[in-house]
PDB file of N, CA and C in Angstrom:
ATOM      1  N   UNK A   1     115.731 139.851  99.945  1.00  0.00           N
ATOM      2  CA  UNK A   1     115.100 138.907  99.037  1.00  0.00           C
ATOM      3  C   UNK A   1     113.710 138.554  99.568  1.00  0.00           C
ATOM      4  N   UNK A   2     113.026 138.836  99.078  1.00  0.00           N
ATOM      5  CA  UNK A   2     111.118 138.615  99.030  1.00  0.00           C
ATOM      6  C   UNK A   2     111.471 136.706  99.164  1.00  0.00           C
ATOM      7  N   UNK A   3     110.453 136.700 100.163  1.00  0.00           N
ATOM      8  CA  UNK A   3     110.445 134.816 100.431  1.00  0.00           C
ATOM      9  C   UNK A   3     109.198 134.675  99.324  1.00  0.00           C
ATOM     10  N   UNK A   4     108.768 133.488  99.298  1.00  0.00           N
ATOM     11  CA  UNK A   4     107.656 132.916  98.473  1.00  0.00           C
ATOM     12  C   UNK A   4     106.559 133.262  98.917  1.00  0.00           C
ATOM     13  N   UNK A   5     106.236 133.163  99.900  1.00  0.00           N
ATOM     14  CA  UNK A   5     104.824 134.113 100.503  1.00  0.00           C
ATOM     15  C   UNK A   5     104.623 135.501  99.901  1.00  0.00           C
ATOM     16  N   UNK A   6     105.417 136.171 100.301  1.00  0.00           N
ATOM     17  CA  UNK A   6     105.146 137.098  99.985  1.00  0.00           C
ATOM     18  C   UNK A   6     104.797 137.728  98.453  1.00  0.00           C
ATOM     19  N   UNK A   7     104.606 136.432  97.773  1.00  0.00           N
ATOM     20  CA  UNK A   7     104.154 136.659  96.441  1.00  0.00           C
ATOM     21  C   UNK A   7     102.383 136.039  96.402  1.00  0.00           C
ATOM     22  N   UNK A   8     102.205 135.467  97.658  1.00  0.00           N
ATOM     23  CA  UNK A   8     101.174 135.044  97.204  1.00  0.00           C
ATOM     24  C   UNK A   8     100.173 135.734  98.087  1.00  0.00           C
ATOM     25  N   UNK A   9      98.354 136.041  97.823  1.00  0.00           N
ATOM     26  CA  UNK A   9      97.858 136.938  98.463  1.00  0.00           C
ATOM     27  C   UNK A   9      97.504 136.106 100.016  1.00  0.00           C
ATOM     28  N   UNK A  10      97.407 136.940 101.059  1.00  0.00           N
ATOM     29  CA  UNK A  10      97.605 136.544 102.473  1.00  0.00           C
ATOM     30  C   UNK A  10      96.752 135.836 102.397  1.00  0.00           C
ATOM     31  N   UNK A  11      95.343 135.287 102.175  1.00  0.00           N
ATOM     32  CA  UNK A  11      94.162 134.613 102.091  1.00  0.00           C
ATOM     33  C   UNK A  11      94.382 133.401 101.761  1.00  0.00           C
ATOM     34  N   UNK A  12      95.401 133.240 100.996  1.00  0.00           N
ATOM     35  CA  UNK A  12      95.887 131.868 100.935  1.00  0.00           C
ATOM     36  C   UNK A  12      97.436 131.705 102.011  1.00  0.00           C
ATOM     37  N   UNK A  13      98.014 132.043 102.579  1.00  0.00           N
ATOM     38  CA  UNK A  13      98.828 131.444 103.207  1.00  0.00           C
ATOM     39  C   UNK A  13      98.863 130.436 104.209  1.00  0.00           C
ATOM     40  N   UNK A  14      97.725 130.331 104.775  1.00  0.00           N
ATOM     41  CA  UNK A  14      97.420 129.058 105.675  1.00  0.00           C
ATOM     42  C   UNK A  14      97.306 127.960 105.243  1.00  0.00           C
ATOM     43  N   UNK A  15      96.263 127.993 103.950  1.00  0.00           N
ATOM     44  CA  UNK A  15      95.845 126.806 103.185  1.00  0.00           C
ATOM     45  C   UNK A  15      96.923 126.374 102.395  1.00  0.00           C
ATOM     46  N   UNK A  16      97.776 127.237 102.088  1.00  0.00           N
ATOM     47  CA  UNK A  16      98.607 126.846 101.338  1.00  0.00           C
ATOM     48  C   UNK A  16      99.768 125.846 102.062  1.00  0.00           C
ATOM     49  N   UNK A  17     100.128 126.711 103.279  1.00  0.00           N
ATOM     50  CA  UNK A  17     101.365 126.321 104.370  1.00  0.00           C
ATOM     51  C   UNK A  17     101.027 124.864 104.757  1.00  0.00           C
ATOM     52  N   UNK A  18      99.376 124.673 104.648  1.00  0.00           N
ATOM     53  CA  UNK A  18      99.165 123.444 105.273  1.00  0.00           C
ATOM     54  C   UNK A  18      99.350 122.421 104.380  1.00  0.00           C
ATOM     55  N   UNK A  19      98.711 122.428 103.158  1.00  0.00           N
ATOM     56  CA  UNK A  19      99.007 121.753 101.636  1.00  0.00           C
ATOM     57  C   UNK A  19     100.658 121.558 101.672  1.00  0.00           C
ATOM     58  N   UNK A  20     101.505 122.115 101.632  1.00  0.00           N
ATOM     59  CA  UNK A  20     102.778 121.764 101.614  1.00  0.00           C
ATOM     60  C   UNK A  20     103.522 121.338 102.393  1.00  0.00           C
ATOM     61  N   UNK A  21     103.240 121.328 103.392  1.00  0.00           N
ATOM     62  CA  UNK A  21     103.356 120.920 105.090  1.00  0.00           C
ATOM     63  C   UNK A  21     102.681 119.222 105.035  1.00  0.00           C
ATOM     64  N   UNK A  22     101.484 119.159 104.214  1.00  0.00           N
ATOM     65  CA  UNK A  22     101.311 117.658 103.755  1.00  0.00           C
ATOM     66  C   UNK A  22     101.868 117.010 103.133  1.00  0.00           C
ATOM     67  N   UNK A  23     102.403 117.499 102.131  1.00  0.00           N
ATOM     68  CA  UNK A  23     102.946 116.848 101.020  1.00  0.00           C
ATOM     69  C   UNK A  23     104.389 116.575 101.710  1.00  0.00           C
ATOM     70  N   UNK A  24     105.094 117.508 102.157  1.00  0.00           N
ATOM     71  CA  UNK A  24     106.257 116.889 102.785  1.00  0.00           C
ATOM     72  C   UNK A  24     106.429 116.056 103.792  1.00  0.00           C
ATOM     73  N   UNK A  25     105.083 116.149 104.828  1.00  0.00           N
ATOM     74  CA  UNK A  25     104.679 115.065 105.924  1.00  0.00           C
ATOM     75  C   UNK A  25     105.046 113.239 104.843  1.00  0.00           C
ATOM     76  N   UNK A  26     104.074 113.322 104.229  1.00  0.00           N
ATOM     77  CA  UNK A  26     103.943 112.283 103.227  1.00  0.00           C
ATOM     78  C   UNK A  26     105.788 111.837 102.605  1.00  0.00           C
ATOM     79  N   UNK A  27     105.934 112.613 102.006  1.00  0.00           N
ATOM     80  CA  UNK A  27     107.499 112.689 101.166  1.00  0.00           C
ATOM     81  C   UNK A  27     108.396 112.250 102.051  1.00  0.00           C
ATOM     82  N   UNK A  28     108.505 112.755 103.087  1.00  0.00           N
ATOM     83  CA  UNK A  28     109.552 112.346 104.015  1.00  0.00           C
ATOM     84  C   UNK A  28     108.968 110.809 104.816  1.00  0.00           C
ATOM     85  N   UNK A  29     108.168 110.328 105.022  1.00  0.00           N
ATOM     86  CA  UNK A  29     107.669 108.990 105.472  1.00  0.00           C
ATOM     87  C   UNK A  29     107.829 108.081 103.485  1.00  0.00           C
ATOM     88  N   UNK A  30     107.826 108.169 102.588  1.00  0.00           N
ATOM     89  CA  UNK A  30     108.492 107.822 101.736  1.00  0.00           C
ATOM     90  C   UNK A  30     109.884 107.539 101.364  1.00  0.00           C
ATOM     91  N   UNK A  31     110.445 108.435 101.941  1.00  0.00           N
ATOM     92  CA  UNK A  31     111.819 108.508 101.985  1.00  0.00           C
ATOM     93  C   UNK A  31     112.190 108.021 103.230  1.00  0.00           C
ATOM     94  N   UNK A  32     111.723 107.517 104.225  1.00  0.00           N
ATOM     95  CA  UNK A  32     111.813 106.555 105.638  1.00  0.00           C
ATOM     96  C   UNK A  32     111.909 105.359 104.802  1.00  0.00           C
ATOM     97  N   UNK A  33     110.798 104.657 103.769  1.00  0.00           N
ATOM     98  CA  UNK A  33     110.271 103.871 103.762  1.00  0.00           C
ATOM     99  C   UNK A  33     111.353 103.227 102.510  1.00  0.00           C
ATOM    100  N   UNK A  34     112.043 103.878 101.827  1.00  0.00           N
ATOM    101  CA  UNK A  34     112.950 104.044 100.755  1.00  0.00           C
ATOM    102  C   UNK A  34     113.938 103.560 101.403  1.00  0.00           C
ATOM    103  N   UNK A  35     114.452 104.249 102.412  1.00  0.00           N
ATOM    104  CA  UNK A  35     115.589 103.905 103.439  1.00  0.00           C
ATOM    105  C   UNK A  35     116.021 102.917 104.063  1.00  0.00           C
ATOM    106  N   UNK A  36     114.567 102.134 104.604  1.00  0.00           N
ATOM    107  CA  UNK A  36     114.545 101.348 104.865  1.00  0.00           C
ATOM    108  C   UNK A  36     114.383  99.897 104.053  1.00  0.00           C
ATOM    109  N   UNK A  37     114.029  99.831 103.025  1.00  0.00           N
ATOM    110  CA  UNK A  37     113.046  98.453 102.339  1.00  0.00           C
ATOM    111  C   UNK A  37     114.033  98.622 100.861  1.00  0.00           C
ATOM    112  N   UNK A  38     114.478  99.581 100.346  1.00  0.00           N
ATOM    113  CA  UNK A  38     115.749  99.755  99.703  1.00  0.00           C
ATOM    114  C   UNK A  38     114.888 100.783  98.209  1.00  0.00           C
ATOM    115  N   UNK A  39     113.360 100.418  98.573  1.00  0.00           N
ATOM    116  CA  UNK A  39     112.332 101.561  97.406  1.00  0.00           C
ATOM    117  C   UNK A  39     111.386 101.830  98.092  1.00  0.00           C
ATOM    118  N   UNK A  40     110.469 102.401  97.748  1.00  0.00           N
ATOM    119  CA  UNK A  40     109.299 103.036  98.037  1.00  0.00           C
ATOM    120  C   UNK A  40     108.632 102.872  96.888  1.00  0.00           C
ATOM    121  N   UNK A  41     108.398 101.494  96.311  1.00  0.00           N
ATOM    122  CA  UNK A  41     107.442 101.416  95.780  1.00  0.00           C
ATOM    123  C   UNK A  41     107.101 100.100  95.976  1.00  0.00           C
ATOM    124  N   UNK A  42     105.600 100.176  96.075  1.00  0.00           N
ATOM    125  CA  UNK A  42     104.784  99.199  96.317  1.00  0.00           C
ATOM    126  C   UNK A  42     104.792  97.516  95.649  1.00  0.00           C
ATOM    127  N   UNK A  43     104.966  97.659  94.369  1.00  0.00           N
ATOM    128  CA  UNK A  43     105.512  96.671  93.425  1.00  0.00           C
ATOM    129  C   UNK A  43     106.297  95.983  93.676  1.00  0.00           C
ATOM    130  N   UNK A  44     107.430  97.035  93.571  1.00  0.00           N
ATOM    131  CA  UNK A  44     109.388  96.304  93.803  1.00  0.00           C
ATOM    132  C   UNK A  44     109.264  95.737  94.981  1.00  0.00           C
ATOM    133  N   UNK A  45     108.728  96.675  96.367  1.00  0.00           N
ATOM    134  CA  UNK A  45     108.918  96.050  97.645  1.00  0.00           C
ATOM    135  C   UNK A  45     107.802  94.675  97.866  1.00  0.00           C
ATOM    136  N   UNK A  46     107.116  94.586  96.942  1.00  0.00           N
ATOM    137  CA  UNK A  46     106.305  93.245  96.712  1.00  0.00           C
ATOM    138  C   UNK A  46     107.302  91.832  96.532  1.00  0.00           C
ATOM    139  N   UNK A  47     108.000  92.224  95.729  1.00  0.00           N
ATOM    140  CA  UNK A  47     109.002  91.233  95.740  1.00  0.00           C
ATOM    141  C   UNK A  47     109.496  91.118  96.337  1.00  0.00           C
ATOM    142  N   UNK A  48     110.053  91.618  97.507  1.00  0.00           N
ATOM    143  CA  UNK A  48     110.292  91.314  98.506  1.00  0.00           C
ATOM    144  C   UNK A  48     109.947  91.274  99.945  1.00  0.00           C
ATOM    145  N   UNK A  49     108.375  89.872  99.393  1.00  0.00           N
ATOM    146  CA  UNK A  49     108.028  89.658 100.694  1.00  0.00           C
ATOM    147  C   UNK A  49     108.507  88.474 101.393  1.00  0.00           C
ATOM    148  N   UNK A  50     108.429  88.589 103.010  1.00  0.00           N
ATOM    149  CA  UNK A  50     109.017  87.898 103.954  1.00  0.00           C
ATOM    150  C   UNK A  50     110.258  88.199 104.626  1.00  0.00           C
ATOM    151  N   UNK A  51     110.816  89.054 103.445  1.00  0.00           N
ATOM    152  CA  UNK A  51     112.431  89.270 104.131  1.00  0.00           C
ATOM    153  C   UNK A  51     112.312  90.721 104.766  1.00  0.00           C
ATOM    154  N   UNK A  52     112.909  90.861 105.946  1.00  0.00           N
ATOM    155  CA  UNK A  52     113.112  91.488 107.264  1.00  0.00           C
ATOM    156  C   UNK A  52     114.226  92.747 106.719  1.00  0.00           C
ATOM    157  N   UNK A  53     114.226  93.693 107.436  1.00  0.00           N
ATOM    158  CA  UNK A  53     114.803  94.839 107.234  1.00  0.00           C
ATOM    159  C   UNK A  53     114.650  95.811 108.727  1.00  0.00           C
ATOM    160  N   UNK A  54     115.912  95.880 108.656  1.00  0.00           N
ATOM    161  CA  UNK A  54     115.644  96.386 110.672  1.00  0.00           C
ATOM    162  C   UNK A  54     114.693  95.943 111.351  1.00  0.00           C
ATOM    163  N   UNK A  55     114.668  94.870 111.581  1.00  0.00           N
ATOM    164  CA  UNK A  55     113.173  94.365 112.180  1.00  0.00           C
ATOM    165  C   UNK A  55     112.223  94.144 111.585  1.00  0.00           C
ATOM    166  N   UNK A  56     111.906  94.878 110.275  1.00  0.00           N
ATOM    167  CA  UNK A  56     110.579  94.622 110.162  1.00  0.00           C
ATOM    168  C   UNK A  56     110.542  93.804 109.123  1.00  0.00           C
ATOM    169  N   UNK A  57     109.565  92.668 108.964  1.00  0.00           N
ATOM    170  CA  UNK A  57     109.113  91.884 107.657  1.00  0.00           C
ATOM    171  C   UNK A  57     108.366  92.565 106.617  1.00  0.00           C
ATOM    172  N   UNK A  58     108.220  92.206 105.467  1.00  0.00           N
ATOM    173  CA  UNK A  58     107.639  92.516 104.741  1.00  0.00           C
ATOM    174  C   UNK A  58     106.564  91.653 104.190  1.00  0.00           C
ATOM    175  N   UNK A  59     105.555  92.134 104.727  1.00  0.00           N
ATOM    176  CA  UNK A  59     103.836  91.096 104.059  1.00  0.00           C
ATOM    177  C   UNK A  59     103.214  92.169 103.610  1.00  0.00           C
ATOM    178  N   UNK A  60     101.871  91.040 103.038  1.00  0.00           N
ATOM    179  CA  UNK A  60     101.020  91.915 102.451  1.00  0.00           C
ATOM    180  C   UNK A  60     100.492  93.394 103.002  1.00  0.00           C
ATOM    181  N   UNK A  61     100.777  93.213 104.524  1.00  0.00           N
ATOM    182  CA  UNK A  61     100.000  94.589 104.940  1.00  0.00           C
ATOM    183  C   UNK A  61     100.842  96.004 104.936  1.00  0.00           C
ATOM    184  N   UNK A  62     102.250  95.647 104.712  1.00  0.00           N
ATOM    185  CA  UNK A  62     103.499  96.560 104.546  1.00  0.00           C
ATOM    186  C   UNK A  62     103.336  96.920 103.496  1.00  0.00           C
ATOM    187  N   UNK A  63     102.881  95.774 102.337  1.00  0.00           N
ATOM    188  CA  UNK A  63     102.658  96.841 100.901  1.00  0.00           C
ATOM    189  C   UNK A  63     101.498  97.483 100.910  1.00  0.00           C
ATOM    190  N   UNK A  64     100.519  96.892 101.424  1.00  0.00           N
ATOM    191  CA  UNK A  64      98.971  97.810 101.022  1.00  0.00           C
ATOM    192  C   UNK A  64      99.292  99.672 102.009  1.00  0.00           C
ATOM    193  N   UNK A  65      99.988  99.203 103.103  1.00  0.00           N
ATOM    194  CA  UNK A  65     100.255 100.350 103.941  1.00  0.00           C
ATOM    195  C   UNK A  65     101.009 101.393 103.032  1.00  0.00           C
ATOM    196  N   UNK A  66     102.358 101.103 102.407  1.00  0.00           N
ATOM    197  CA  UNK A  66     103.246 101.839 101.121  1.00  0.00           C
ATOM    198  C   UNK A  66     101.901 102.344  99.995  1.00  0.00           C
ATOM    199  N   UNK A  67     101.127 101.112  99.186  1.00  0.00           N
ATOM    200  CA  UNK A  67     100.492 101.693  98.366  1.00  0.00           C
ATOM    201  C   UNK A  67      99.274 103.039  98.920  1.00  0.00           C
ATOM    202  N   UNK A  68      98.848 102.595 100.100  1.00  0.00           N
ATOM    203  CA  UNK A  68      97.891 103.820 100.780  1.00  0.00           C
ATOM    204  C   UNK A  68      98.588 105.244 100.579  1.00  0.00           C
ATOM    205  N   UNK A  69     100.112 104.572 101.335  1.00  0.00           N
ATOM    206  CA  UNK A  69     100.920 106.339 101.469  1.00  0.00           C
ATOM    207  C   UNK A  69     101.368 106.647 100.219  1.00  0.00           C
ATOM    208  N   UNK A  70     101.572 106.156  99.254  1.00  0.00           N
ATOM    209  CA  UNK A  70     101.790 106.539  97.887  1.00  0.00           C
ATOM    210  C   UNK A  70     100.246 107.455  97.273  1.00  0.00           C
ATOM    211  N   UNK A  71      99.117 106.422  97.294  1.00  0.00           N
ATOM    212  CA  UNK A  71      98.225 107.167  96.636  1.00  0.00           C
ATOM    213  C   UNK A  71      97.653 108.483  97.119  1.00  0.00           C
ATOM    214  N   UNK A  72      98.026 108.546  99.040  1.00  0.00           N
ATOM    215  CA  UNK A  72      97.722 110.211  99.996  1.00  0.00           C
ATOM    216  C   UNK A  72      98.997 110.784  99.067  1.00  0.00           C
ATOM    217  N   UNK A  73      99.618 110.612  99.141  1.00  0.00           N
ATOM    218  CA  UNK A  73     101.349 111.259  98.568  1.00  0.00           C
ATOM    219  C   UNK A  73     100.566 112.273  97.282  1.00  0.00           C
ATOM    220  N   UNK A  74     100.225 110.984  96.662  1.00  0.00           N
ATOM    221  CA  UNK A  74      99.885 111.751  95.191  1.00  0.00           C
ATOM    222  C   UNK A  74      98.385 112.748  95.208  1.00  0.00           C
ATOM    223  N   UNK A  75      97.320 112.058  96.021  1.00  0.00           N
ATOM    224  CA  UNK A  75      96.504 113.440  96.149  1.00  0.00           C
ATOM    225  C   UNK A  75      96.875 114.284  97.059  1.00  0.00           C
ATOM    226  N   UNK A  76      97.474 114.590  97.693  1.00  0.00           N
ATOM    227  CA  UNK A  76      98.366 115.744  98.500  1.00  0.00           C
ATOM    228  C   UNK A  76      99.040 116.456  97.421  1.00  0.00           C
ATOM    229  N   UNK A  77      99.958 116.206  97.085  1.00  0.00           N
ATOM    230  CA  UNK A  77     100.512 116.546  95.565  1.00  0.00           C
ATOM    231  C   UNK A  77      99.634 117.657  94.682  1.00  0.00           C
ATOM    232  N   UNK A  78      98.810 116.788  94.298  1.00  0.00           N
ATOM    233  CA  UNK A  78      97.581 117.214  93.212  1.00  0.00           C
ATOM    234  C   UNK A  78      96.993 118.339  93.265  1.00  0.00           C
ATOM    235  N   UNK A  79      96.552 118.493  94.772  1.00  0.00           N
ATOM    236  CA  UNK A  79      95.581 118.636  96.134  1.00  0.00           C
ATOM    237  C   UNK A  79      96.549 120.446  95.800  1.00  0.00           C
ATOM    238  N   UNK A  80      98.168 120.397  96.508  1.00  0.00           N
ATOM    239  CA  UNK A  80      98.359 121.245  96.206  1.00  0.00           C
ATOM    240  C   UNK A  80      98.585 122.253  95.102  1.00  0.00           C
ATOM    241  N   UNK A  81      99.251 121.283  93.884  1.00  0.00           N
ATOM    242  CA  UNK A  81      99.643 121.683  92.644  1.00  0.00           C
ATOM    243  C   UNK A  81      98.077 122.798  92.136  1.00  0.00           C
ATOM    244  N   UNK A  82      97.235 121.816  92.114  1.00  0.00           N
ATOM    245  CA  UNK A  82      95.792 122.772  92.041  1.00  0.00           C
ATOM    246  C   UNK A  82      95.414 124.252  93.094  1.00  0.00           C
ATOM    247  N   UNK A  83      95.883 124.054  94.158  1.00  0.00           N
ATOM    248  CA  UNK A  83      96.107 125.428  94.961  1.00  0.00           C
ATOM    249  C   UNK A  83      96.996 126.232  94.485  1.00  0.00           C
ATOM    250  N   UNK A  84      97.950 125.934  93.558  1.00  0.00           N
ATOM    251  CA  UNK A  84      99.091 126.902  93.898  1.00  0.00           C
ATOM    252  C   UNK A  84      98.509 127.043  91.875  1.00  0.00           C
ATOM    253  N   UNK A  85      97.643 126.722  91.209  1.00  0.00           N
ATOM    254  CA  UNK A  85      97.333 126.875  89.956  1.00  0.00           C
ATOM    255  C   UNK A  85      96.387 127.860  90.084  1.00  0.00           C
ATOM    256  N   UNK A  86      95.084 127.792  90.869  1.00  0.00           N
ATOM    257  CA  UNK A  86      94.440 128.860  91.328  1.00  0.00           C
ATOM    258  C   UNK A  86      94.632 130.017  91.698  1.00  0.00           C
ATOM    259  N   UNK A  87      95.754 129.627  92.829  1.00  0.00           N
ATOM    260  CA  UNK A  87      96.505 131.085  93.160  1.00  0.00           C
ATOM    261  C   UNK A  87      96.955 131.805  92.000  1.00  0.00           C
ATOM    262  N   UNK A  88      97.714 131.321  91.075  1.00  0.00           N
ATOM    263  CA  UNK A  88      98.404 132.086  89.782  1.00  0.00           C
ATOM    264  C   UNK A  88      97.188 132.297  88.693  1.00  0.00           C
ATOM    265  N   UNK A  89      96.307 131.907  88.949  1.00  0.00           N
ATOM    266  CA  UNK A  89      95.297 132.364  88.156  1.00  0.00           C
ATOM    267  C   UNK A  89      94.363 133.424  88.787  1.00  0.00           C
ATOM    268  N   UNK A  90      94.645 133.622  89.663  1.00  0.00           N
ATOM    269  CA  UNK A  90      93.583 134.733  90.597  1.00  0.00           C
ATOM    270  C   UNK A  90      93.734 136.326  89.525  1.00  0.00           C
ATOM    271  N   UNK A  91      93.472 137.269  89.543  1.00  0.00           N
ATOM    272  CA  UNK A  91      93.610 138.715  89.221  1.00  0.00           C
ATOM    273  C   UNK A  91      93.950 139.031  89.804  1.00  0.00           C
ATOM    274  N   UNK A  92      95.284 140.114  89.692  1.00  0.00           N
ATOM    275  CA  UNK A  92      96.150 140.594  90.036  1.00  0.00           C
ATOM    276  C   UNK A  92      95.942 141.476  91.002  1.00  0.00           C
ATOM    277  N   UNK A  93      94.790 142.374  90.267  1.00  0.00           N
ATOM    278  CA  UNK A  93      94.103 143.293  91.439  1.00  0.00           C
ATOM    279  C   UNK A  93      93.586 143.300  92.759  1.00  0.00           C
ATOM    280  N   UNK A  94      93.579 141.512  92.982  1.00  0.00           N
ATOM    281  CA  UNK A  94      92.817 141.535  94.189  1.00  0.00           C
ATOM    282  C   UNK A  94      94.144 141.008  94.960  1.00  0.00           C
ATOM    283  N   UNK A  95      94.951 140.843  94.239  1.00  0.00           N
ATOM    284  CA  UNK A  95      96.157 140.067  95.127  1.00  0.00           C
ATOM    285  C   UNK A  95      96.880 141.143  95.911  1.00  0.00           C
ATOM    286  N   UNK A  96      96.993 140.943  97.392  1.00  0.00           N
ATOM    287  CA  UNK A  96      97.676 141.495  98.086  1.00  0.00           C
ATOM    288  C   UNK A  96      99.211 141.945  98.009  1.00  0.00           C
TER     289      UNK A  96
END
């Protein structure tokens, strides 16, 4: 079975590996943050400021910190979705 690389031309496999390698960096510190605070979103966990969760409180700087990693989340996302749109738009001919 051919892995996913191997569909795409070698010129992009770094940039690409790294783009997705971000996005899951990001995703998985979301899903920490989910785990912990009971969402991962900036809003909901607004409402619940002051109250503690394994140690940690929740203030204003816990949400602005969530909303930061939400909005990297989503241009990481983007960031790649647009790499991997390019790639499928390249000509065939030049693809390895």
């Amino acid at each position: 079975m051919d892995s996913f690389f191997d569909r795409i031309p070698r010129e992009y496999h770094d940039k690409l590996q790294q783009a997705i390698d971000a996005v899951n960096e990001t995703n998985e510190f979301l899903r920490q943050v989910k785990a912990r605070f009971g969402t991962n979103d900036h809003k909901l966990l607004a409402e619940k400021m002051g109250q503690v969760f394994d140690g940690i409180e929740v203030t204003e700087n816990t949400i602005s910190e969530l909303e930061e990693l939400s909005i990297l989340h989503q241009s990481r996302r983007e960031y790649c979705q647009n790499l991997m749109d390019e790639i499928a738009n390249k000509p065939r001919e030049t693809a390895e």
